[in-house]
PDB file of N, CA and C in Angstrom:
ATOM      1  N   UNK A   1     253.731  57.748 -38.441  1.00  0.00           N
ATOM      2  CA  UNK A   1     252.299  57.502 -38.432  1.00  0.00           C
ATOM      3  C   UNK A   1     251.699  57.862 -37.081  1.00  0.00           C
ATOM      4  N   UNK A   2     250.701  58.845 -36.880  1.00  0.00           N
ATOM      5  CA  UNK A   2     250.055  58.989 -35.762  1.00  0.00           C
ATOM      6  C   UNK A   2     248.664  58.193 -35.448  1.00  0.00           C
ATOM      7  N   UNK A   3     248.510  57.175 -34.522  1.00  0.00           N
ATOM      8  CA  UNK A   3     247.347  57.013 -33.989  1.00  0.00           C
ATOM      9  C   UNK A   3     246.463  57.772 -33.468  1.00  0.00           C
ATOM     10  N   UNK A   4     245.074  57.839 -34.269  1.00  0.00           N
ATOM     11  CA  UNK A   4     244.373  58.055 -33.728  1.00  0.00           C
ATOM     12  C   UNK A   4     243.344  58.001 -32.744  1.00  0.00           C
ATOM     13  N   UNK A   5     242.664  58.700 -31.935  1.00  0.00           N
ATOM     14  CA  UNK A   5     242.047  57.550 -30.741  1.00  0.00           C
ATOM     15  C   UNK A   5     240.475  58.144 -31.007  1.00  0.00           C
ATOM     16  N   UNK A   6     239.849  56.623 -31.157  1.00  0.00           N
ATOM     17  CA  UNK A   6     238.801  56.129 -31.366  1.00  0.00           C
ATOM     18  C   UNK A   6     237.681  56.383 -30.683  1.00  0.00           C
ATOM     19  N   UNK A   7     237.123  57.660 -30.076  1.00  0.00           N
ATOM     20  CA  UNK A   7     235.673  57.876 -29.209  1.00  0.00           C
ATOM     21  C   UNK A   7     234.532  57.204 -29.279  1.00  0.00           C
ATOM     22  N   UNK A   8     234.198  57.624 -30.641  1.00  0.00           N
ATOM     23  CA  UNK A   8     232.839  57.495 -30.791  1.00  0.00           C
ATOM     24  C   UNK A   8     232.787  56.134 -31.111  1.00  0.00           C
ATOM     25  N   UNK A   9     231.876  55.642 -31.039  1.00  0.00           N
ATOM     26  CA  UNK A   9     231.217  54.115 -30.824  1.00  0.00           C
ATOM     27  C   UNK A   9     230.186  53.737 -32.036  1.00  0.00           C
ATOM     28  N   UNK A  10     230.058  52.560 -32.769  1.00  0.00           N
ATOM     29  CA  UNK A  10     228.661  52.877 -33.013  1.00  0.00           C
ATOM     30  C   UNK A  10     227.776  52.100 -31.945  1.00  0.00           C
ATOM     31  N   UNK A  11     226.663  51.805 -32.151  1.00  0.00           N
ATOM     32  CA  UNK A  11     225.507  51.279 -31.322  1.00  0.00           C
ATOM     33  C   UNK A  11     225.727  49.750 -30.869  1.00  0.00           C
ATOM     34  N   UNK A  12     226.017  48.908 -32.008  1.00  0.00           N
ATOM     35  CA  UNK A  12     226.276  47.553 -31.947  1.00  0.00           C
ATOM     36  C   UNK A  12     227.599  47.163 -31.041  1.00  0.00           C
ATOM     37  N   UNK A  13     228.541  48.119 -30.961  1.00  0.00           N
ATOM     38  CA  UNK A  13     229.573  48.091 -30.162  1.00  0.00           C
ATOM     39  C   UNK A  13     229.485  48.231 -28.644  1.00  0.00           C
ATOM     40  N   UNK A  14     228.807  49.587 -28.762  1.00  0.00           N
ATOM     41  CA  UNK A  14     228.245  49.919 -27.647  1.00  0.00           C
ATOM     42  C   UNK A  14     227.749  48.825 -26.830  1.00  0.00           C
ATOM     43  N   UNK A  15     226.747  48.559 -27.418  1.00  0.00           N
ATOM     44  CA  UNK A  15     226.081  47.069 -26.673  1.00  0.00           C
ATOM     45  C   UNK A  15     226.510  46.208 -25.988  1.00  0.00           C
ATOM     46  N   UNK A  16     227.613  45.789 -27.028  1.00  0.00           N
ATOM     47  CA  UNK A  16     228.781  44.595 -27.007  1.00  0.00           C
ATOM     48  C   UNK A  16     229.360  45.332 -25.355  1.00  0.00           C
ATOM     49  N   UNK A  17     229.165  46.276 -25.399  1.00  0.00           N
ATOM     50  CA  UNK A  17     230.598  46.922 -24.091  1.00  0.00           C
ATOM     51  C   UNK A  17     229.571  47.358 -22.755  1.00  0.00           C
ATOM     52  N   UNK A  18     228.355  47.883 -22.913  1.00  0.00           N
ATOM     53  CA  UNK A  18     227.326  47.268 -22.019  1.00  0.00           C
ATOM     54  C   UNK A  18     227.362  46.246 -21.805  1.00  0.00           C
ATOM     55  N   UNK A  19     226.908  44.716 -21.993  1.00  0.00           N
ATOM     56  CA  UNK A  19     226.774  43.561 -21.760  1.00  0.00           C
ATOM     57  C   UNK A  19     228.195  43.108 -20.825  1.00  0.00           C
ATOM     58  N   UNK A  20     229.448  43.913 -21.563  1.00  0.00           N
ATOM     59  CA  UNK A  20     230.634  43.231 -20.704  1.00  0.00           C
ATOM     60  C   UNK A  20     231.007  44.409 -19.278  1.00  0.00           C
ATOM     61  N   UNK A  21     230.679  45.649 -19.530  1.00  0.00           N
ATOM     62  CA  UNK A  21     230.001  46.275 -17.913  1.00  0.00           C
ATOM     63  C   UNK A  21     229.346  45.291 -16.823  1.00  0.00           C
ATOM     64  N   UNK A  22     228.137  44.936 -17.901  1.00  0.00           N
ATOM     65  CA  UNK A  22     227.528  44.235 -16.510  1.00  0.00           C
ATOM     66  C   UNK A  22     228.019  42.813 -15.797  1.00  0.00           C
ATOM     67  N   UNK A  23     228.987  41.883 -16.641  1.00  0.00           N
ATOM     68  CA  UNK A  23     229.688  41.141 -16.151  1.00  0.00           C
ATOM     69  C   UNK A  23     231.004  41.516 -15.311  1.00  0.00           C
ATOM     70  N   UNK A  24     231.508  42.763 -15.414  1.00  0.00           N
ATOM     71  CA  UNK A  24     232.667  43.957 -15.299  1.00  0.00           C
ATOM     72  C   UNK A  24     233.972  42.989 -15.374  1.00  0.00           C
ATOM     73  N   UNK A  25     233.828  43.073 -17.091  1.00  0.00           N
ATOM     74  CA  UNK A  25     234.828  42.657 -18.059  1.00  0.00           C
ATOM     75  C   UNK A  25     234.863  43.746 -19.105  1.00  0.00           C
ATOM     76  N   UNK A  26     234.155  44.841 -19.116  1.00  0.00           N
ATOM     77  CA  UNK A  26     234.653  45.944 -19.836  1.00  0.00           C
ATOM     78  C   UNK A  26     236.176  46.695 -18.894  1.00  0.00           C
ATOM     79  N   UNK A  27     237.013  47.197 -19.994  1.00  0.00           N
ATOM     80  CA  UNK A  27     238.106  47.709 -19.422  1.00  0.00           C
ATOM     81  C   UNK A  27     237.806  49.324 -19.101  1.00  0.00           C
ATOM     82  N   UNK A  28     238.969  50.013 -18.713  1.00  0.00           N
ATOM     83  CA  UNK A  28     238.298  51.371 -18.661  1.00  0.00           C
ATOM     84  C   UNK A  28     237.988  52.024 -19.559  1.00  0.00           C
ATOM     85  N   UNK A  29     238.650  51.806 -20.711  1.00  0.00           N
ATOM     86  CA  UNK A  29     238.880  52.940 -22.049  1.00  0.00           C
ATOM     87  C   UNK A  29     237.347  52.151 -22.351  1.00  0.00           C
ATOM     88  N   UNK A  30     236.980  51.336 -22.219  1.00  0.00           N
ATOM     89  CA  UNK A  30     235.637  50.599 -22.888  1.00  0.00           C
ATOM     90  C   UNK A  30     234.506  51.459 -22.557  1.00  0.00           C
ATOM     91  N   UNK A  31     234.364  51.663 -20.864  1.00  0.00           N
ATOM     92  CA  UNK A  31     233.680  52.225 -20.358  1.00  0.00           C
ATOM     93  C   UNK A  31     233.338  53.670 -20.476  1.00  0.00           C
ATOM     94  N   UNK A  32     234.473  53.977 -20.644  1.00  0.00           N
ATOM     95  CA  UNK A  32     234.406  55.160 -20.913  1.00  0.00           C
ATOM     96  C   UNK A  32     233.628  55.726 -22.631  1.00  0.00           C
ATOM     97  N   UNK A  33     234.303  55.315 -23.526  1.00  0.00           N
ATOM     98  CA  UNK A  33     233.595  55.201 -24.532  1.00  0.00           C
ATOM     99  C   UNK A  33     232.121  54.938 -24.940  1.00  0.00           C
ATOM    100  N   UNK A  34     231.861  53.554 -24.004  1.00  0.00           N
ATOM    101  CA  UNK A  34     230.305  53.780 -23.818  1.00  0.00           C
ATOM    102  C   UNK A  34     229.638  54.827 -23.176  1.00  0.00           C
ATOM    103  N   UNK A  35     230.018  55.464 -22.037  1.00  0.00           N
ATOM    104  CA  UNK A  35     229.558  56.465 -21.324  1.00  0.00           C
ATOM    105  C   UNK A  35     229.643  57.940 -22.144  1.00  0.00           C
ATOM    106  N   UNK A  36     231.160  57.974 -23.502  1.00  0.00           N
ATOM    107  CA  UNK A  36     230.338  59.059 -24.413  1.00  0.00           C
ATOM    108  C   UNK A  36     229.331  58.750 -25.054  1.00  0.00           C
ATOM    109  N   UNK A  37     229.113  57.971 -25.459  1.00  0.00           N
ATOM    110  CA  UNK A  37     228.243  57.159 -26.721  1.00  0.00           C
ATOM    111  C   UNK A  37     226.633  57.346 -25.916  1.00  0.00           C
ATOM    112  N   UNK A  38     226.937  56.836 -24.777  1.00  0.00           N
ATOM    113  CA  UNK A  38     225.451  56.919 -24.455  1.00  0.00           C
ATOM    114  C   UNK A  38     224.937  58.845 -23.648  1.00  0.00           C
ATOM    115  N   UNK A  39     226.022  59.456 -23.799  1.00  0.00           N
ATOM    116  CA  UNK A  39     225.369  61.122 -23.910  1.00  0.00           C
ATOM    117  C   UNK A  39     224.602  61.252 -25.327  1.00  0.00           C
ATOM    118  N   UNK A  40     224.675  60.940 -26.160  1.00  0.00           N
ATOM    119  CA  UNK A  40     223.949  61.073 -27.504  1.00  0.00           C
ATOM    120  C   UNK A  40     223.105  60.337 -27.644  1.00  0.00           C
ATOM    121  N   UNK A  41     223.057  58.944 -27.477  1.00  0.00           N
ATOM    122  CA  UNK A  41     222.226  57.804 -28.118  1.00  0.00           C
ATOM    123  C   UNK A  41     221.112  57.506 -26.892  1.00  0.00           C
ATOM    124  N   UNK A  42     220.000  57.742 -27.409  1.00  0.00           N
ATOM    125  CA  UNK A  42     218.566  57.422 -26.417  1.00  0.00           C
ATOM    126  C   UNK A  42     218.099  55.729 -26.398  1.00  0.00           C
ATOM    127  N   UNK A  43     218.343  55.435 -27.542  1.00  0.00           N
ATOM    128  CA  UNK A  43     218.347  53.772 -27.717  1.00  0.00           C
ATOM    129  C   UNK A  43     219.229  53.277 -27.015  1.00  0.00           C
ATOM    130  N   UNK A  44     220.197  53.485 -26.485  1.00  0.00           N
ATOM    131  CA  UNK A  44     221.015  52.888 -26.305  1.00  0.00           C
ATOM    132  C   UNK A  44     221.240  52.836 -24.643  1.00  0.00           C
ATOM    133  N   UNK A  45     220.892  54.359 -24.676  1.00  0.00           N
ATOM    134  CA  UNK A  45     220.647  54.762 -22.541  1.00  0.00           C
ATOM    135  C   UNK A  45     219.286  53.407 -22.355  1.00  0.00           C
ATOM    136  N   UNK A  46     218.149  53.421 -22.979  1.00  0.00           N
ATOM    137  CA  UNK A  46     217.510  52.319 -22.828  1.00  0.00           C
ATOM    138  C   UNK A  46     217.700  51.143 -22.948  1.00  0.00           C
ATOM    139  N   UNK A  47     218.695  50.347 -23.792  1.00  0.00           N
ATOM    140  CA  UNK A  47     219.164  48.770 -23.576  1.00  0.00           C
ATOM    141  C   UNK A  47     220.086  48.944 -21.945  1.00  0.00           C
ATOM    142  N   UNK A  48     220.905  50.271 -22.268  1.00  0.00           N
ATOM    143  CA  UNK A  48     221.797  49.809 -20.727  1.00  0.00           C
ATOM    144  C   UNK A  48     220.624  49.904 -19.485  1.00  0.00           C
ATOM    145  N   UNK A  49     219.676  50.758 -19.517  1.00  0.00           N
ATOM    146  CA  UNK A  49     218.777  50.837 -18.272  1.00  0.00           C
ATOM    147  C   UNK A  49     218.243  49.772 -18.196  1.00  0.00           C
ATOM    148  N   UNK A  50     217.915  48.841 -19.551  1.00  0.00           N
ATOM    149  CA  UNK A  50     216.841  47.212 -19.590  1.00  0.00           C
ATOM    150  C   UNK A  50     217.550  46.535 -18.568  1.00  0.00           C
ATOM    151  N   UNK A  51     219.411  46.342 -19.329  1.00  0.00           N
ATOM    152  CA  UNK A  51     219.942  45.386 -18.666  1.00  0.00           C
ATOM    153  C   UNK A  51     220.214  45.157 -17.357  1.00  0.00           C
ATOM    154  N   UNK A  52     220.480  46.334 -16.708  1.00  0.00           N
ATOM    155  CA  UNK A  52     220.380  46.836 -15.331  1.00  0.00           C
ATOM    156  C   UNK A  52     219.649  46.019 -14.662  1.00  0.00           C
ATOM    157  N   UNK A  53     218.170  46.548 -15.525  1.00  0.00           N
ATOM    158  CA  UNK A  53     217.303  46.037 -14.471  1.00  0.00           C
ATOM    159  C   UNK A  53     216.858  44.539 -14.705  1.00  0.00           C
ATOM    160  N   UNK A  54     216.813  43.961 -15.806  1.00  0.00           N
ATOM    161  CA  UNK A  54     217.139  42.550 -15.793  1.00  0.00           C
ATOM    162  C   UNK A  54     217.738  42.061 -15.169  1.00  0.00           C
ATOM    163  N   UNK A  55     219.275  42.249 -14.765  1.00  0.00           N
ATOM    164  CA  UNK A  55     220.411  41.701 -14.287  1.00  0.00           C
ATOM    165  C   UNK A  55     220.282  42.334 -12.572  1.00  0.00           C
ATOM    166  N   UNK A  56     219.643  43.082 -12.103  1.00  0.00           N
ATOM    167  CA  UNK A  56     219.064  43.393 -10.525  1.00  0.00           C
ATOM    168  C   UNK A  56     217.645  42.356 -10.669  1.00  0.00           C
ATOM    169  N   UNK A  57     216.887  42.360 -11.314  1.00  0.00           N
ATOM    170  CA  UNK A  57     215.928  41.203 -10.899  1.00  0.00           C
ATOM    171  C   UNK A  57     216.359  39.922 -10.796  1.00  0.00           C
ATOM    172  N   UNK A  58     217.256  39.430 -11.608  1.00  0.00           N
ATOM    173  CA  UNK A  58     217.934  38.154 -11.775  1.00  0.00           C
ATOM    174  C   UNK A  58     218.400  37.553 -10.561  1.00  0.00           C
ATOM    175  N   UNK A  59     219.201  38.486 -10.143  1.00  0.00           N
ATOM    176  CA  UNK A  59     220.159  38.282  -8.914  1.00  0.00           C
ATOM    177  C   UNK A  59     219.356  38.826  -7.400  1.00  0.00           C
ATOM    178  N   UNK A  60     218.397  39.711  -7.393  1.00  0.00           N
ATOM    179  CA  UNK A  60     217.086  39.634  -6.315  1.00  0.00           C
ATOM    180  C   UNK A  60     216.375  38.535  -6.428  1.00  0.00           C
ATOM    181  N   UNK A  61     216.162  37.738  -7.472  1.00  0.00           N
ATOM    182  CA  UNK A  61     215.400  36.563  -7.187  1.00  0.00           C
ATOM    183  C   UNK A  61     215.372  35.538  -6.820  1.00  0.00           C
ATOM    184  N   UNK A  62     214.127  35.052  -6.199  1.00  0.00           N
ATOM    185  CA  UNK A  62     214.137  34.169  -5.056  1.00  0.00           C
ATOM    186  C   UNK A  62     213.943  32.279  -5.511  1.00  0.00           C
ATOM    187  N   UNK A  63     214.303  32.621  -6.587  1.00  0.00           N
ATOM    188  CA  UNK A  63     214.303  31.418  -7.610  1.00  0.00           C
ATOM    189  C   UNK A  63     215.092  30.072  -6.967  1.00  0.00           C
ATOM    190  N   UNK A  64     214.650  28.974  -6.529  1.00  0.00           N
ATOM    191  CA  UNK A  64     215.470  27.851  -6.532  1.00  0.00           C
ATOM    192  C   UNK A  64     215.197  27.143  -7.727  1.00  0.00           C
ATOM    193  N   UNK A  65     216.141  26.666  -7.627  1.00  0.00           N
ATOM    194  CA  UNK A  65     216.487  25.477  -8.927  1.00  0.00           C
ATOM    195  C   UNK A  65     216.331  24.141  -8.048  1.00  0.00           C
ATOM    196  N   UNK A  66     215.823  23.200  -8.810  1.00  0.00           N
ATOM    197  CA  UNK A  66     215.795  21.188  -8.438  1.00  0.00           C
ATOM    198  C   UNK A  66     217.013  21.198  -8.437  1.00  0.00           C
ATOM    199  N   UNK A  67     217.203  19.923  -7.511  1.00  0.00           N
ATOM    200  CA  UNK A  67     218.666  19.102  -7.278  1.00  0.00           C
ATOM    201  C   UNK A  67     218.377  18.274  -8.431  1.00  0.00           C
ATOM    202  N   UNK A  68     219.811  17.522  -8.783  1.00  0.00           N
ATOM    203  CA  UNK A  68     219.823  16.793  -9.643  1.00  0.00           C
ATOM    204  C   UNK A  68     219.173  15.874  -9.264  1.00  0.00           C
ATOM    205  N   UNK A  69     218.864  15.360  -8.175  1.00  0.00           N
ATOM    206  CA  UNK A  69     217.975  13.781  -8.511  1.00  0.00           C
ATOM    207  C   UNK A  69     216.255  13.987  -8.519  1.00  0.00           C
ATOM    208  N   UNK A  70     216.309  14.663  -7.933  1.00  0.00           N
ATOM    209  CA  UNK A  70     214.498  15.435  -8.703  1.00  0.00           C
ATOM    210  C   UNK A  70     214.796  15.401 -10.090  1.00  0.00           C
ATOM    211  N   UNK A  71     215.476  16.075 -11.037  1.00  0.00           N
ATOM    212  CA  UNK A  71     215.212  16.300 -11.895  1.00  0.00           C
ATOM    213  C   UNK A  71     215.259  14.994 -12.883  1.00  0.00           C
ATOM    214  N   UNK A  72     216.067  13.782 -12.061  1.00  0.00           N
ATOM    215  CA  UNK A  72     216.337  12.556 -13.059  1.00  0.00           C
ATOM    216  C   UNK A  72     214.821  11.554 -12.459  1.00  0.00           C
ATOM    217  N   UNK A  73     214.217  11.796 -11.806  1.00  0.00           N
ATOM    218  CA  UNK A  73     213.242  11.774 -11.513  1.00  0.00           C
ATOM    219  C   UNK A  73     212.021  12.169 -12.226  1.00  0.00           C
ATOM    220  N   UNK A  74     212.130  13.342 -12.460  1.00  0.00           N
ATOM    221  CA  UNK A  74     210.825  13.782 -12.986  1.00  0.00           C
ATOM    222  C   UNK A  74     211.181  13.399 -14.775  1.00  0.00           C
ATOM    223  N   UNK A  75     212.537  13.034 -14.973  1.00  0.00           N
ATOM    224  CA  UNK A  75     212.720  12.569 -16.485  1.00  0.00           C
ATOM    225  C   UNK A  75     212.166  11.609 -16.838  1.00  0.00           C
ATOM    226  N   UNK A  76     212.534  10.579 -15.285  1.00  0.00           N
ATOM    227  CA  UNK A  76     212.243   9.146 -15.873  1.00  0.00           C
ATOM    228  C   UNK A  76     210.524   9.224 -15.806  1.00  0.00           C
ATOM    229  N   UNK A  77     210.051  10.118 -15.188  1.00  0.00           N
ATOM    230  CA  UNK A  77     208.347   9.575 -15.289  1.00  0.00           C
ATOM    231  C   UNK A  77     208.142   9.996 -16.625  1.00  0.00           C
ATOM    232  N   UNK A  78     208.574  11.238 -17.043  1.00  0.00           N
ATOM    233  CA  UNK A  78     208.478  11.624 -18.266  1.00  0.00           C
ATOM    234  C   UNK A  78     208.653  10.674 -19.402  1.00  0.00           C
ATOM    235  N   UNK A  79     209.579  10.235 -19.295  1.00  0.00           N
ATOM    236  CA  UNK A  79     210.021   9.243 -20.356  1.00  0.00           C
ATOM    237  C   UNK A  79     208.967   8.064 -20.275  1.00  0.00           C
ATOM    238  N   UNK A  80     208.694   7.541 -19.651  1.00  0.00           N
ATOM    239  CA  UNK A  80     207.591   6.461 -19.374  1.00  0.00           C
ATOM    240  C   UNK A  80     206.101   6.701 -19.829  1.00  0.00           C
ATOM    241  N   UNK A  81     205.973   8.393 -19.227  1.00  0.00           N
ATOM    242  CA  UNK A  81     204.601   8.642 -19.697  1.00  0.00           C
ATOM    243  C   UNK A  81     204.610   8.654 -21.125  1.00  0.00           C
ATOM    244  N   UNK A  82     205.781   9.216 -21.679  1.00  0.00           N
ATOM    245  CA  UNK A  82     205.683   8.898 -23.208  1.00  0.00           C
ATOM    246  C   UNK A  82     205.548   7.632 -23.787  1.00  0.00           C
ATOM    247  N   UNK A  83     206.186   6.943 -23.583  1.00  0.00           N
ATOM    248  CA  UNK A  83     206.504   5.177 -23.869  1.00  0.00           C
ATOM    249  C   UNK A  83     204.963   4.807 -23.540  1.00  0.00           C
ATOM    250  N   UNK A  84     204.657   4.890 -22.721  1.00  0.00           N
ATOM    251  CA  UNK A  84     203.098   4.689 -22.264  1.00  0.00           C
ATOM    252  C   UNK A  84     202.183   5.208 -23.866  1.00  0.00           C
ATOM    253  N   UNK A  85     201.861   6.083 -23.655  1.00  0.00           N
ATOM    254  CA  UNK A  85     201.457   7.246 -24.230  1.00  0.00           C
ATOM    255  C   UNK A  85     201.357   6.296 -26.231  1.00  0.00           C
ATOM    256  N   UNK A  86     202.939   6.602 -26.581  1.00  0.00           N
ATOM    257  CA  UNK A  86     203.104   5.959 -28.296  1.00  0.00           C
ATOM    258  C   UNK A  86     202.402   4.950 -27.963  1.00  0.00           C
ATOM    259  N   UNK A  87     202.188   3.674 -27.086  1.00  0.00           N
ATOM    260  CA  UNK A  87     202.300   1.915 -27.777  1.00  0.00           C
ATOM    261  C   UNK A  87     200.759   1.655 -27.097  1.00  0.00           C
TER     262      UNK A  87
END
């Protein structure tokens, strides 16, 4: 029995192997495959260019997050203003 080896991609796969690029948990043969797939497919050069740039804004941004006790803070007023609020 000869194995055959598998190039072409469809789209949904593709994706699947973009998404694990940008974590770089695609393997090589993965990469590679996407990189034929996306010489043909125009939809598809556009989700990998989205994610790109999603995943460069993400990680450029200047976003802080609350500490946890702000946030158990702003629960408990929450919770009160409700309780308030029903009765």
């Amino acid at each position: 029995m000869s194995k055959k080896v598998k190039v072409v991609i469809p789209c949904d796969e593709a994706n699947h192997v973009c998404d694990k690029t940008q974590y770089k948990e695609a393997s090589f043969w993965e990469m590679i495959k996407l990189n034929i797939h996306l010489i043909y497919c125009r939809a598809c050069r556009k989700y990998t260019k989205n994610n790109a740039l999603l995943t460069k804004s993400i990680t450029n941004s200047k976003v802080e997050c609350l500490n946890k006790d702000c946030k158990e803070k702003m629960k408990q007023k929450l919770e009160k203003a409700i309780k308030e609020e029903t009765n």
